[in-house]
PDB file of N, CA and C in Angstrom:
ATOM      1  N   UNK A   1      46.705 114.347  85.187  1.00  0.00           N
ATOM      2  CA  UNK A   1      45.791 114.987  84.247  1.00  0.00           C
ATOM      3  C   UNK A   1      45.213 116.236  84.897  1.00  0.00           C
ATOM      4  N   UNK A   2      45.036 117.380  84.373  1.00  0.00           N
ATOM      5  CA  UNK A   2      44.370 118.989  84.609  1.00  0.00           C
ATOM      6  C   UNK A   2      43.128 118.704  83.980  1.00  0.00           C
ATOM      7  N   UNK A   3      41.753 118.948  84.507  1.00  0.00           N
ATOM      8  CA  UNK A   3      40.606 119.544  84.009  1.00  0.00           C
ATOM      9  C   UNK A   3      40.335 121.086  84.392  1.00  0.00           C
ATOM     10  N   UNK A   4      40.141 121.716  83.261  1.00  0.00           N
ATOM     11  CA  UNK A   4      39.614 123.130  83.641  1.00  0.00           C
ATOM     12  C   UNK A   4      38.292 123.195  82.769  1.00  0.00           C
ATOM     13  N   UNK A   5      37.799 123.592  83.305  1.00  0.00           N
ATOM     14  CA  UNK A   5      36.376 123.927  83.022  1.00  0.00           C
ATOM     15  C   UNK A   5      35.863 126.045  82.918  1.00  0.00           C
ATOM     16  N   UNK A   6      35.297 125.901  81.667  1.00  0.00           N
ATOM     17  CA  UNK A   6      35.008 127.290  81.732  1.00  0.00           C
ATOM     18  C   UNK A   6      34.472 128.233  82.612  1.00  0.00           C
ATOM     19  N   UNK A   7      33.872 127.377  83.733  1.00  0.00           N
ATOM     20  CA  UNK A   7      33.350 128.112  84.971  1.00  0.00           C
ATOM     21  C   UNK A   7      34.173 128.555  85.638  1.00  0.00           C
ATOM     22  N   UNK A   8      35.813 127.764  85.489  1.00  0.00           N
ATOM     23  CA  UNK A   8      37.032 127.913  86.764  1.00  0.00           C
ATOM     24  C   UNK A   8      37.558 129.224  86.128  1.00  0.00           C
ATOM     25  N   UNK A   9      37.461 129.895  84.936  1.00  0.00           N
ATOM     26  CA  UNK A   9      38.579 130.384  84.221  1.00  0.00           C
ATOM     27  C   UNK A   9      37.819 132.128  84.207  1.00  0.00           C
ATOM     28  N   UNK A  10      38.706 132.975  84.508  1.00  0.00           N
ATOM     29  CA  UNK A  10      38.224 134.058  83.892  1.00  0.00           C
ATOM     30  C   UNK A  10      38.240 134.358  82.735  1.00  0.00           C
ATOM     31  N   UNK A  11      36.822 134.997  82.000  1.00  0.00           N
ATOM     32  CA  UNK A  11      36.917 135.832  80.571  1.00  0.00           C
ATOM     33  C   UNK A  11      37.598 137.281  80.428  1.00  0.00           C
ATOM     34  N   UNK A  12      38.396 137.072  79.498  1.00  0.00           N
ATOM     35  CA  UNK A  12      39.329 138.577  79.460  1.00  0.00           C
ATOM     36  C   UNK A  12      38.736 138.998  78.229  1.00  0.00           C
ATOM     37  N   UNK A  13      38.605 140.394  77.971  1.00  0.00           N
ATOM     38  CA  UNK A  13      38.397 141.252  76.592  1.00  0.00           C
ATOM     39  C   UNK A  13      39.165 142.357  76.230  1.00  0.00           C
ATOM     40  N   UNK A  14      40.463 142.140  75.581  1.00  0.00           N
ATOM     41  CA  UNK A  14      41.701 142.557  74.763  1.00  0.00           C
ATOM     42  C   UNK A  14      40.827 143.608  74.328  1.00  0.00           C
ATOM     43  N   UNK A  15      39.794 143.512  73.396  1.00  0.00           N
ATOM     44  CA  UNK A  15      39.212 144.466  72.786  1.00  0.00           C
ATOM     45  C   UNK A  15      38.042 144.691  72.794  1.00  0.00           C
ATOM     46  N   UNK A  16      37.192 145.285  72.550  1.00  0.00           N
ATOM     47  CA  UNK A  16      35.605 145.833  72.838  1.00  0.00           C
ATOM     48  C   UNK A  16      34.993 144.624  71.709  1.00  0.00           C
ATOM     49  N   UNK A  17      34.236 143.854  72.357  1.00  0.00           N
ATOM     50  CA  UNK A  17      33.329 142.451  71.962  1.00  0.00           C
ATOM     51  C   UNK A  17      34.042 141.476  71.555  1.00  0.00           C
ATOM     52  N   UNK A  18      35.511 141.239  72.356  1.00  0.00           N
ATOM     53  CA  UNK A  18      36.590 139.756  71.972  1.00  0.00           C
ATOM     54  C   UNK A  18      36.518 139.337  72.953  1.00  0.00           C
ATOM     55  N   UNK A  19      36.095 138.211  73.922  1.00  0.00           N
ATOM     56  CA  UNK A  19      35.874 137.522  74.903  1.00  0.00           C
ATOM     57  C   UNK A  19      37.431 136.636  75.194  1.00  0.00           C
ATOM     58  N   UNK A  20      37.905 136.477  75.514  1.00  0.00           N
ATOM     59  CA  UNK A  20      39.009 135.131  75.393  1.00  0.00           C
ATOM     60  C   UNK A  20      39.290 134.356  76.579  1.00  0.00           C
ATOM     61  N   UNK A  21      39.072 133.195  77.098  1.00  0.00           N
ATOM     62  CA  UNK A  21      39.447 132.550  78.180  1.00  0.00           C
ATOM     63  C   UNK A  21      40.652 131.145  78.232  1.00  0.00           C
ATOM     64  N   UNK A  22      41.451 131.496  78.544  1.00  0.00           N
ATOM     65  CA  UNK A  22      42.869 130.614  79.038  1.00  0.00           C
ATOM     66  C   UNK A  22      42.156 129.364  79.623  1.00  0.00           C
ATOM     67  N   UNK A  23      42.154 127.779  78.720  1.00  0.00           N
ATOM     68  CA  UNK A  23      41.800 126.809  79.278  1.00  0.00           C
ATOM     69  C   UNK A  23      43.229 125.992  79.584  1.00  0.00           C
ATOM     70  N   UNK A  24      42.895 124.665  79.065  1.00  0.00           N
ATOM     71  CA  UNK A  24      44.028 123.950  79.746  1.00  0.00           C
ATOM     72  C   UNK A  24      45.333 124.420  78.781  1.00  0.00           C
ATOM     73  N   UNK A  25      46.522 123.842  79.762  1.00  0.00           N
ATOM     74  CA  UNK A  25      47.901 124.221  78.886  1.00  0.00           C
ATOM     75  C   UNK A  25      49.145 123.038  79.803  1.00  0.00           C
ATOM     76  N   UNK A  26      50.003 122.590  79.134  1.00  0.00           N
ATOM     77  CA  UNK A  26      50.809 122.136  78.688  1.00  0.00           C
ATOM     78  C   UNK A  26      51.956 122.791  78.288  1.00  0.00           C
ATOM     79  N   UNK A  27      53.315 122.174  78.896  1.00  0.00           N
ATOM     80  CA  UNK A  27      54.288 122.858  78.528  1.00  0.00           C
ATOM     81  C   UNK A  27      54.371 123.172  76.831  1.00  0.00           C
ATOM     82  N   UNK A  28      54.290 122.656  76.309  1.00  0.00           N
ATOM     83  CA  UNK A  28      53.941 122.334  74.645  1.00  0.00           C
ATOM     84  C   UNK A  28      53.115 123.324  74.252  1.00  0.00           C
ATOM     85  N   UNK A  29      51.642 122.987  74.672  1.00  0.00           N
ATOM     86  CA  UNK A  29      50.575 124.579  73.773  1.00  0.00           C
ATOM     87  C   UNK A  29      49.385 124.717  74.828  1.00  0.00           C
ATOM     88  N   UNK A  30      48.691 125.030  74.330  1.00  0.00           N
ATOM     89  CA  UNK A  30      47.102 125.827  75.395  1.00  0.00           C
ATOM     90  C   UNK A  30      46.052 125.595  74.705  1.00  0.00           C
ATOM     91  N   UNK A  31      45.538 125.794  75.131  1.00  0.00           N
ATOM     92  CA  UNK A  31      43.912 125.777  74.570  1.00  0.00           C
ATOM     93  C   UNK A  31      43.043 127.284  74.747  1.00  0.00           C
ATOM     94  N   UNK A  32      42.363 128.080  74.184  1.00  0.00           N
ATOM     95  CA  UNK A  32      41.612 128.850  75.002  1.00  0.00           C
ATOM     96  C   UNK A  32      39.834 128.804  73.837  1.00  0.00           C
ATOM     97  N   UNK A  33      38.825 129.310  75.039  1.00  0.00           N
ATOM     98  CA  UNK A  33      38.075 129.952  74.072  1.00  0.00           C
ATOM     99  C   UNK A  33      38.224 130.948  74.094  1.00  0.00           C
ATOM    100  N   UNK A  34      37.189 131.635  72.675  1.00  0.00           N
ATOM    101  CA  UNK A  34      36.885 132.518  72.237  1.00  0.00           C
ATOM    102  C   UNK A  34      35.561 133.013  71.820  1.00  0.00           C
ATOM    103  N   UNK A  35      34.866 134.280  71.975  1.00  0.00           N
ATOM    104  CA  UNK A  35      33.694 134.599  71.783  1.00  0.00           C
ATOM    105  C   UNK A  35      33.832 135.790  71.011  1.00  0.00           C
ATOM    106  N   UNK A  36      33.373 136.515  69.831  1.00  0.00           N
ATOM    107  CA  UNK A  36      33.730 137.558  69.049  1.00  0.00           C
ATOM    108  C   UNK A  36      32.485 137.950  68.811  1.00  0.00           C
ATOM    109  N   UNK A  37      31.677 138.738  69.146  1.00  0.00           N
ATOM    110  CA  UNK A  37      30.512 140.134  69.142  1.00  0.00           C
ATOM    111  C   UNK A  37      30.497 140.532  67.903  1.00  0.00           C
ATOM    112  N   UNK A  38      29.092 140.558  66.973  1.00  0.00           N
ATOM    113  CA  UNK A  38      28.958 141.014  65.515  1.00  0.00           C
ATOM    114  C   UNK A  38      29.576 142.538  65.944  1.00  0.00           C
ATOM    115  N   UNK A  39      30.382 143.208  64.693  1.00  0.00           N
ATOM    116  CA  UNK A  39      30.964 144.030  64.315  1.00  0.00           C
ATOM    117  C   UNK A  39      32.552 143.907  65.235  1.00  0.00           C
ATOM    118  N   UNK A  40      32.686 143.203  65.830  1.00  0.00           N
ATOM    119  CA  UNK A  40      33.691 143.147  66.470  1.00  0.00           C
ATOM    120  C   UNK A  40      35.085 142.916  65.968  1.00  0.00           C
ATOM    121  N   UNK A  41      36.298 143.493  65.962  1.00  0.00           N
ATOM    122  CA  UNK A  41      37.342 142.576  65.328  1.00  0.00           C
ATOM    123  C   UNK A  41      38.454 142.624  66.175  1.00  0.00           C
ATOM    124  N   UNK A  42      39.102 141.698  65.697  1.00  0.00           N
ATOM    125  CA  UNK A  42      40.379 141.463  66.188  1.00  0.00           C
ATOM    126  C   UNK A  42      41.556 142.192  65.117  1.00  0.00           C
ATOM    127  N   UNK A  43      42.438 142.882  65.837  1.00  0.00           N
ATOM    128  CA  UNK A  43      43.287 143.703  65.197  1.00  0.00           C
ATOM    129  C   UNK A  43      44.188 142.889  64.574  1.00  0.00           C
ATOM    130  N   UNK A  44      45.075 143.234  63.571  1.00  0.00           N
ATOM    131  CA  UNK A  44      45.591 142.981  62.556  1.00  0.00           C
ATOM    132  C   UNK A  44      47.327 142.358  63.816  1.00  0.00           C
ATOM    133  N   UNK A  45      47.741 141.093  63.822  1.00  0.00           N
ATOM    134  CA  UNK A  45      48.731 141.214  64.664  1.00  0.00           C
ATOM    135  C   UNK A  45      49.803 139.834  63.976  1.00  0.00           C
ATOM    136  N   UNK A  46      50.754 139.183  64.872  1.00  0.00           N
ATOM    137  CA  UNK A  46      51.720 137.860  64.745  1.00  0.00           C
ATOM    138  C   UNK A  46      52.099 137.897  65.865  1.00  0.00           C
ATOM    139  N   UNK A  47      52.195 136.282  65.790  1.00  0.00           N
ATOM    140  CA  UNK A  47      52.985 135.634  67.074  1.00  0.00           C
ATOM    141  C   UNK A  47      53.764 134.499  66.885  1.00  0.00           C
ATOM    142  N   UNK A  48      54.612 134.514  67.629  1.00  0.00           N
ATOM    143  CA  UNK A  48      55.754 133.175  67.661  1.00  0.00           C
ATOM    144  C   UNK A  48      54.860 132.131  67.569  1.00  0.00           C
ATOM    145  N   UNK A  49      53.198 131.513  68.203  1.00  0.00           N
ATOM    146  CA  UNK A  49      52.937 130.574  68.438  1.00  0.00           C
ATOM    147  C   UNK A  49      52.505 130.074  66.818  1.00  0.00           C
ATOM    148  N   UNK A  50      52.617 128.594  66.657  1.00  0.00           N
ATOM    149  CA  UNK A  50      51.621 128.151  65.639  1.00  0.00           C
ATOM    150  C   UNK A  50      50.373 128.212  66.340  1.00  0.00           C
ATOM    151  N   UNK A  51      49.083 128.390  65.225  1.00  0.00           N
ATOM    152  CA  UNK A  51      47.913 128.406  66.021  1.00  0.00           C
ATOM    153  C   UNK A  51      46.885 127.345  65.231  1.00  0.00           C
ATOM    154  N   UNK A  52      46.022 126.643  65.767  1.00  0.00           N
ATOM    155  CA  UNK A  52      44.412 126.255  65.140  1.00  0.00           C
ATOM    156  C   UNK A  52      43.316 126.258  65.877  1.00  0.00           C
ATOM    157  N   UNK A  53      42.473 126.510  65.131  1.00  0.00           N
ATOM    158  CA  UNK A  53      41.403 126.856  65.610  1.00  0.00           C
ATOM    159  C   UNK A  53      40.042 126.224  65.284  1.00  0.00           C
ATOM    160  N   UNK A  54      38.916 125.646  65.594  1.00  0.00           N
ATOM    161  CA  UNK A  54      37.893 125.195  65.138  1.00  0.00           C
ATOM    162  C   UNK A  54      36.579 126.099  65.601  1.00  0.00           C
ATOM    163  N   UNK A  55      35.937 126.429  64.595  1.00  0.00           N
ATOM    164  CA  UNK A  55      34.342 127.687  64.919  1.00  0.00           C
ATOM    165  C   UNK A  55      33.484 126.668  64.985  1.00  0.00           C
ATOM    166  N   UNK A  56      32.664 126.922  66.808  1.00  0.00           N
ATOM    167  CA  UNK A  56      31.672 126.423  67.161  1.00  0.00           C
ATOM    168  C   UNK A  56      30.414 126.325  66.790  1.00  0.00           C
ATOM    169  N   UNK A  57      30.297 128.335  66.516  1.00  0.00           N
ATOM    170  CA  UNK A  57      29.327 128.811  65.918  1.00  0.00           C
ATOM    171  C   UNK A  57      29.165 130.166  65.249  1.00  0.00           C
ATOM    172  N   UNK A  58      28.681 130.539  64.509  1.00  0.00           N
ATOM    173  CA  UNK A  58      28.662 131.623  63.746  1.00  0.00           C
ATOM    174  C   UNK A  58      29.628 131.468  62.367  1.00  0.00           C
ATOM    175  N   UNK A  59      30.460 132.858  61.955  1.00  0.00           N
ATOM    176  CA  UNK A  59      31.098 132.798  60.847  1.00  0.00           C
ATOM    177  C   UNK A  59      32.131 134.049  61.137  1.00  0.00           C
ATOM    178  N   UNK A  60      33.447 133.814  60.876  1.00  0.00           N
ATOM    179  CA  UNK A  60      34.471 134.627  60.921  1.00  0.00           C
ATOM    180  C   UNK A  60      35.159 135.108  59.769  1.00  0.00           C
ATOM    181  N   UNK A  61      35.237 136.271  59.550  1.00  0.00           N
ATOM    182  CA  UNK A  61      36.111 136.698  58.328  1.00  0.00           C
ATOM    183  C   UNK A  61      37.614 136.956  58.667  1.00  0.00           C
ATOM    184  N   UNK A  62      38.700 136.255  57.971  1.00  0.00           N
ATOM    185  CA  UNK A  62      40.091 136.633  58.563  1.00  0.00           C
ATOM    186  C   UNK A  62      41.172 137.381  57.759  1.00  0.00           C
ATOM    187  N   UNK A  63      41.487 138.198  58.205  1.00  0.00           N
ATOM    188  CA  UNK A  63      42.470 139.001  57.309  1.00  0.00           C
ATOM    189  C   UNK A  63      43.737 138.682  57.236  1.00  0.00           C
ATOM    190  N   UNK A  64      44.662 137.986  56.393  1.00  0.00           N
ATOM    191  CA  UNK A  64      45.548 137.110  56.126  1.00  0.00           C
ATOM    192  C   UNK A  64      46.429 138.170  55.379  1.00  0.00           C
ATOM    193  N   UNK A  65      47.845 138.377  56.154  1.00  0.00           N
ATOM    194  CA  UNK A  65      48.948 138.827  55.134  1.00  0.00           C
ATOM    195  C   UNK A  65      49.030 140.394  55.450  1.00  0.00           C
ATOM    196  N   UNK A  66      50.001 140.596  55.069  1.00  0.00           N
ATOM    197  CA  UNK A  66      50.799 142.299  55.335  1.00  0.00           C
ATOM    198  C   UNK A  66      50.178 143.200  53.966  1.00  0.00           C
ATOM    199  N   UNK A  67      50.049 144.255  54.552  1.00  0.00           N
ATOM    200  CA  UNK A  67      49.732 145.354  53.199  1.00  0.00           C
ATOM    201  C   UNK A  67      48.370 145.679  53.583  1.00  0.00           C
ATOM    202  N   UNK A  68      48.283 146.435  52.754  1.00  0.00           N
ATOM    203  CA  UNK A  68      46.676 147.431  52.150  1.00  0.00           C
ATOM    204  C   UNK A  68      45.878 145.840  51.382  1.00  0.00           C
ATOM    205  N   UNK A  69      46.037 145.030  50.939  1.00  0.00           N
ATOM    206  CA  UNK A  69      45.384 144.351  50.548  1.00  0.00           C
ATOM    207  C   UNK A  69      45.433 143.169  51.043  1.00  0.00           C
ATOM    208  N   UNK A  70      45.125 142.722  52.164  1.00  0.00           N
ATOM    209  CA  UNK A  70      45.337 141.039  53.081  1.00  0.00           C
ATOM    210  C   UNK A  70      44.469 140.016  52.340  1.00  0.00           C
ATOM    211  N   UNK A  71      44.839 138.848  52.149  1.00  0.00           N
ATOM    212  CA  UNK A  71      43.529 137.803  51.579  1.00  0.00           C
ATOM    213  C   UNK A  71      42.420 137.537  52.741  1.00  0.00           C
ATOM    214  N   UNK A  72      41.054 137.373  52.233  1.00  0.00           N
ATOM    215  CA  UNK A  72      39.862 137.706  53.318  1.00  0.00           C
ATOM    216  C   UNK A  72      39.380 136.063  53.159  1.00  0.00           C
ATOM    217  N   UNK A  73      39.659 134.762  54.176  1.00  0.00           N
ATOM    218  CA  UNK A  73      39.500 133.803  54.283  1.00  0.00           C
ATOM    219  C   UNK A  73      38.405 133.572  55.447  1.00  0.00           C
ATOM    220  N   UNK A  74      36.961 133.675  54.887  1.00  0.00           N
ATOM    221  CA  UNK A  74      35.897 133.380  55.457  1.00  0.00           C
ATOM    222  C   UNK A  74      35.823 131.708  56.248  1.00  0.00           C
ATOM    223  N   UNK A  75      35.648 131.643  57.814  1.00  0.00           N
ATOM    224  CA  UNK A  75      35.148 130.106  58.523  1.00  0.00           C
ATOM    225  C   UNK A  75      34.279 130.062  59.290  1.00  0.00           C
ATOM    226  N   UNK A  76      33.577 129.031  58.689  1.00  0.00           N
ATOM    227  CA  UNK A  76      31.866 128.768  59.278  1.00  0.00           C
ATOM    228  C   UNK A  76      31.569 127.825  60.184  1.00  0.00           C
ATOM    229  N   UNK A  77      30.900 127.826  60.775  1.00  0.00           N
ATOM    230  CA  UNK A  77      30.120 127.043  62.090  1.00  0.00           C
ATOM    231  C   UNK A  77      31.046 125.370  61.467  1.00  0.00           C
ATOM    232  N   UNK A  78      31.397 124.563  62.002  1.00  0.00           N
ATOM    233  CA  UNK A  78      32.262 123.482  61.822  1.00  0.00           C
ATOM    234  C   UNK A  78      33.773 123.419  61.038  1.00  0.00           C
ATOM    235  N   UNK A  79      34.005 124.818  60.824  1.00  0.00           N
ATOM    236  CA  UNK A  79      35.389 124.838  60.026  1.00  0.00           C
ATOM    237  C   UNK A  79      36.619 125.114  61.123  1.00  0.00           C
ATOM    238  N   UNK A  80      37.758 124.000  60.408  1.00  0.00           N
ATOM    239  CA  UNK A  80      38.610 124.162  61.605  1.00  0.00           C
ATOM    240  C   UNK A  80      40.011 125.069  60.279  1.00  0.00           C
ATOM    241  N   UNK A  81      40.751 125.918  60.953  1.00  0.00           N
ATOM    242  CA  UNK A  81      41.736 126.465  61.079  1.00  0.00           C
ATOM    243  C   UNK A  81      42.992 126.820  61.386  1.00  0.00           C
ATOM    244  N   UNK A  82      44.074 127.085  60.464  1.00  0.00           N
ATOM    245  CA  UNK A  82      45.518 127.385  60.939  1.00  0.00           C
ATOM    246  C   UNK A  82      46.472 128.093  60.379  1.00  0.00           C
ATOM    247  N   UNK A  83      46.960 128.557  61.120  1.00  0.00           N
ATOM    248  CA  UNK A  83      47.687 129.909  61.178  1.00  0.00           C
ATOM    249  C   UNK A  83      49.069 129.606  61.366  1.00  0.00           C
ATOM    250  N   UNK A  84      50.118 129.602  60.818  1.00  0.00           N
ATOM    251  CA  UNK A  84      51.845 129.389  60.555  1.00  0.00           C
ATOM    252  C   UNK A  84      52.000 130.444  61.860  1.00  0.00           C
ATOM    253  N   UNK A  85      53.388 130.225  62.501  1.00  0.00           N
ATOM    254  CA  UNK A  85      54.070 130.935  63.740  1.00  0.00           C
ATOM    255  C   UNK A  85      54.293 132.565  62.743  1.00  0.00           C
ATOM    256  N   UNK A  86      54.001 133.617  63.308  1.00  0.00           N
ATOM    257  CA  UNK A  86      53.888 134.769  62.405  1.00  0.00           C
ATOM    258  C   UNK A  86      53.732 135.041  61.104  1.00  0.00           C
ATOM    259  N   UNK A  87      52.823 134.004  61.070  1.00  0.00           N
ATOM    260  CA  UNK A  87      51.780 134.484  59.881  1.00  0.00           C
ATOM    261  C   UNK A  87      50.702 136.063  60.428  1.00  0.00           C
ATOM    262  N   UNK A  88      50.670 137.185  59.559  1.00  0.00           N
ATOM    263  CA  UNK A  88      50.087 138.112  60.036  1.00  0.00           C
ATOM    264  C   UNK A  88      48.619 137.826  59.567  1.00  0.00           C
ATOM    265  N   UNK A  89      47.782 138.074  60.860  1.00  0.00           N
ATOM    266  CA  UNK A  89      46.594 138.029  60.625  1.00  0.00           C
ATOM    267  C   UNK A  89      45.646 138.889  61.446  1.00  0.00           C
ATOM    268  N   UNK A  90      43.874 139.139  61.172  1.00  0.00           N
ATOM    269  CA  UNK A  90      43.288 139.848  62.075  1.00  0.00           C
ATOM    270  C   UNK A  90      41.790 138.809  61.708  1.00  0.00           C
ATOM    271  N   UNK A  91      40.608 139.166  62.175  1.00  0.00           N
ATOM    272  CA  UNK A  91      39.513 138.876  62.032  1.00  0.00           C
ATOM    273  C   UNK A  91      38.295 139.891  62.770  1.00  0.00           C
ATOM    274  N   UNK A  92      37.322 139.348  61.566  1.00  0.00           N
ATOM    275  CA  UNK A  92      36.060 140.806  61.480  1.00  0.00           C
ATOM    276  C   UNK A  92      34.536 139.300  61.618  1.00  0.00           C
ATOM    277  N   UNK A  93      33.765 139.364  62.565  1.00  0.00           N
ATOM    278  CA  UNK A  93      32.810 139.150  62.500  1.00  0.00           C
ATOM    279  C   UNK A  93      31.529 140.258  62.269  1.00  0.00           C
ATOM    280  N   UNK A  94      31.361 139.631  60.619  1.00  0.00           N
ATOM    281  CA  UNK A  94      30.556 140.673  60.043  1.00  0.00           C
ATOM    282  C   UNK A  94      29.454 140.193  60.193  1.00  0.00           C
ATOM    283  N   UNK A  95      28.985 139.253  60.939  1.00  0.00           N
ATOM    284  CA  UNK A  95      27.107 138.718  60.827  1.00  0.00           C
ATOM    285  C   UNK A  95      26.638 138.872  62.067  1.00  0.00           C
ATOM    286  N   UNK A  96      26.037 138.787  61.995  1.00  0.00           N
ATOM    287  CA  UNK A  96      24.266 138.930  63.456  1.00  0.00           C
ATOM    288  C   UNK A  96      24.428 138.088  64.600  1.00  0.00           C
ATOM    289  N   UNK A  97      25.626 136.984  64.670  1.00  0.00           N
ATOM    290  CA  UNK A  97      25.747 136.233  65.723  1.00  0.00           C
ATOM    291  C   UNK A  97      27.058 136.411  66.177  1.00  0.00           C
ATOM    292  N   UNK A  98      26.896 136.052  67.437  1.00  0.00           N
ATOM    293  CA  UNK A  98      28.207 135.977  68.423  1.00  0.00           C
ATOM    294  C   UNK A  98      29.240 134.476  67.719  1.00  0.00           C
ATOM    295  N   UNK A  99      30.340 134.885  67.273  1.00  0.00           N
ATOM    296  CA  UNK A  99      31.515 133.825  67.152  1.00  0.00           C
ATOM    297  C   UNK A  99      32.093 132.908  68.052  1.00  0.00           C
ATOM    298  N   UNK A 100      31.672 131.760  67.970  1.00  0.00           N
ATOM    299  CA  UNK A 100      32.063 131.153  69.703  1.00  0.00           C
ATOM    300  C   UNK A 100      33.395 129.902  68.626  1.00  0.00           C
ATOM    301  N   UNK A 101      34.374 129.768  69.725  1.00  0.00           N
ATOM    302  CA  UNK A 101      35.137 128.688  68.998  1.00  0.00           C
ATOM    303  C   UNK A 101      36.565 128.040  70.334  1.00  0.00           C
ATOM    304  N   UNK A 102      37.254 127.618  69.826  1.00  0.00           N
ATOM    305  CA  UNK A 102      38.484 127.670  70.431  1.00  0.00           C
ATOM    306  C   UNK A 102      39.831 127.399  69.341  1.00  0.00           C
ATOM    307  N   UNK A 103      40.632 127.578  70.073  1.00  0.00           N
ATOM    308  CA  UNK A 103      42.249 128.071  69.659  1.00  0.00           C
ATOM    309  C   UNK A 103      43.329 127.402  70.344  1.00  0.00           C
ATOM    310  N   UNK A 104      43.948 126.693  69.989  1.00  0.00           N
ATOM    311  CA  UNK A 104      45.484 125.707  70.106  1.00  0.00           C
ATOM    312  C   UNK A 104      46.429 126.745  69.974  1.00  0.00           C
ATOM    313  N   UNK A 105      47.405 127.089  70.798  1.00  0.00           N
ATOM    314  CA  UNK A 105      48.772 127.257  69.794  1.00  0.00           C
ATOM    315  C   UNK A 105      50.229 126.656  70.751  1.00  0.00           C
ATOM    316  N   UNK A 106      50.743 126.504  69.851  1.00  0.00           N
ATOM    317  CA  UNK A 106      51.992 126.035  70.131  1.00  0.00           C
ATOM    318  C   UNK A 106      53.178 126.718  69.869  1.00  0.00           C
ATOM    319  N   UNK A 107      54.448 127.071  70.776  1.00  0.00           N
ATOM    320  CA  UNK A 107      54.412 127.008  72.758  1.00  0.00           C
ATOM    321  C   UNK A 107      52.614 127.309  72.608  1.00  0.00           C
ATOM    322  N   UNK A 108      52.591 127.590  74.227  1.00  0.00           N
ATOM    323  CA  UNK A 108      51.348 128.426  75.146  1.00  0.00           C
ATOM    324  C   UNK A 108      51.661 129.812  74.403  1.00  0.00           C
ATOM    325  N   UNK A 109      50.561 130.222  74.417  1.00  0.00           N
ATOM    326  CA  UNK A 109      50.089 131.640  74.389  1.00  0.00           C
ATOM    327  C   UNK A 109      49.269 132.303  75.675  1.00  0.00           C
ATOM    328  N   UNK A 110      49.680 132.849  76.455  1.00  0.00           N
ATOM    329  CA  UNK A 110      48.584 132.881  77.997  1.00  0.00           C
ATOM    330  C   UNK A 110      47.951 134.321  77.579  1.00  0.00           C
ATOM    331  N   UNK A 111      48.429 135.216  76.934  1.00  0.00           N
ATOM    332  CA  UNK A 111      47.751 136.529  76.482  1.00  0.00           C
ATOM    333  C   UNK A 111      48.019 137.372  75.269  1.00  0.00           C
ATOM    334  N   UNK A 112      46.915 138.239  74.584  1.00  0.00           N
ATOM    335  CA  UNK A 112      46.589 138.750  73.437  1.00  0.00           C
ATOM    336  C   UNK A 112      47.319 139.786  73.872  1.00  0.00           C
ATOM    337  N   UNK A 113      48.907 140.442  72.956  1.00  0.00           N
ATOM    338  CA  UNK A 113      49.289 141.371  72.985  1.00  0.00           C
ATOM    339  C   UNK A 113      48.738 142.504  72.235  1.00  0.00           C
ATOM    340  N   UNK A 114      47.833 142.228  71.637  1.00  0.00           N
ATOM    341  CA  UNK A 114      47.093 143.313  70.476  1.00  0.00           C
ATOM    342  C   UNK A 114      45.903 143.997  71.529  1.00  0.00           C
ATOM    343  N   UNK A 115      45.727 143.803  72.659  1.00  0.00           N
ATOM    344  CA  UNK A 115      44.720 144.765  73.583  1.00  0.00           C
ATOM    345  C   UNK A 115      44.437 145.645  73.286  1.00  0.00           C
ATOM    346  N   UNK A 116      43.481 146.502  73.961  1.00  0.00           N
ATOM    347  CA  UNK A 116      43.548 148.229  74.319  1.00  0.00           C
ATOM    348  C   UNK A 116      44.229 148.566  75.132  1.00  0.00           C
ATOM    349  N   UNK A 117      45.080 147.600  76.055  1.00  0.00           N
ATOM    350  CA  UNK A 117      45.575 147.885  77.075  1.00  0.00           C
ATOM    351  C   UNK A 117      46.740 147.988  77.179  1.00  0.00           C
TER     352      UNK A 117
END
C-alpha cells in the first residue's frame, strides 16, 4: 500500500490561480487535488484519460463540448463528476471562493498539457 499525503507532494500551477497536486497513482489511474482561484479558469482542452471528480468546496462552472457554444454544467460543494476519455471541456470559477476538490482519471494523468508553459 502507498500513502501520500498533501504535505509530501508538490503544488503545480498550469495556469494563473489553478493549483494541481499529483496524489496517489496506480498503474490503472491517479488521484490529484485541485484548487481553482475566483476568476480563474481552466482552458478549454481533451484527454485520453476518463476523468471524475468530486467539489470539496465552492462552485465550478464547466464548459462542455466543441464550438462557439459549449453546454455550461454548473458543480457545487458535494457534487461529484465525469468526464468521457476526450470529451472536450474547460472550467470558470465565477464566485468569491477558492474551488478545492479532487480528480480520478483513468490511465494516470501525471500533468496538465493545457499550461502556460
Amino acid at each position: 500500500m502507498e500513502r501520500v499525503s498533501t504535505d509530501d507532494v508538490e503544488s503545480v500551477e498550469p495556469v494563473s490561480g489553478v493549483g494541481l497536486s499529483v496524489l496517489a497513482r496506480t498503474e490503472g489511474m491517479n488521484v490529484q487535488r485541485f484548487a481553482i482561484e475566483p476568476g480563474a479558469t481552466v482552458p478549454t482542452h481533451s484527454h485520453e484519460q476518463e476523468q471524475v471528480g468530486y467539489v470539496v468546496s465552492g462552485e465550478l462552472t464547466f464548459l462542455v463540448g466543441d464550438g462557439e457554444d459549449p453546454t455550461e454544467v454548473v458543480v457545487r460543494e458535494g457534487d461529484s463528476f465525469a468526464l468521457a476519455a476526450h470529451e472536450t471541456h474547460g472550467a470558470e470559477n465565477r464566485g468569491d471562493v477558492t474551488v478545492e476538490g479532487v480528480d480520478i482519471f483513468s490511465p494516470p494523468r501525471i500533468a496538465a498539457d493545457w499550461g502556460d508553459e
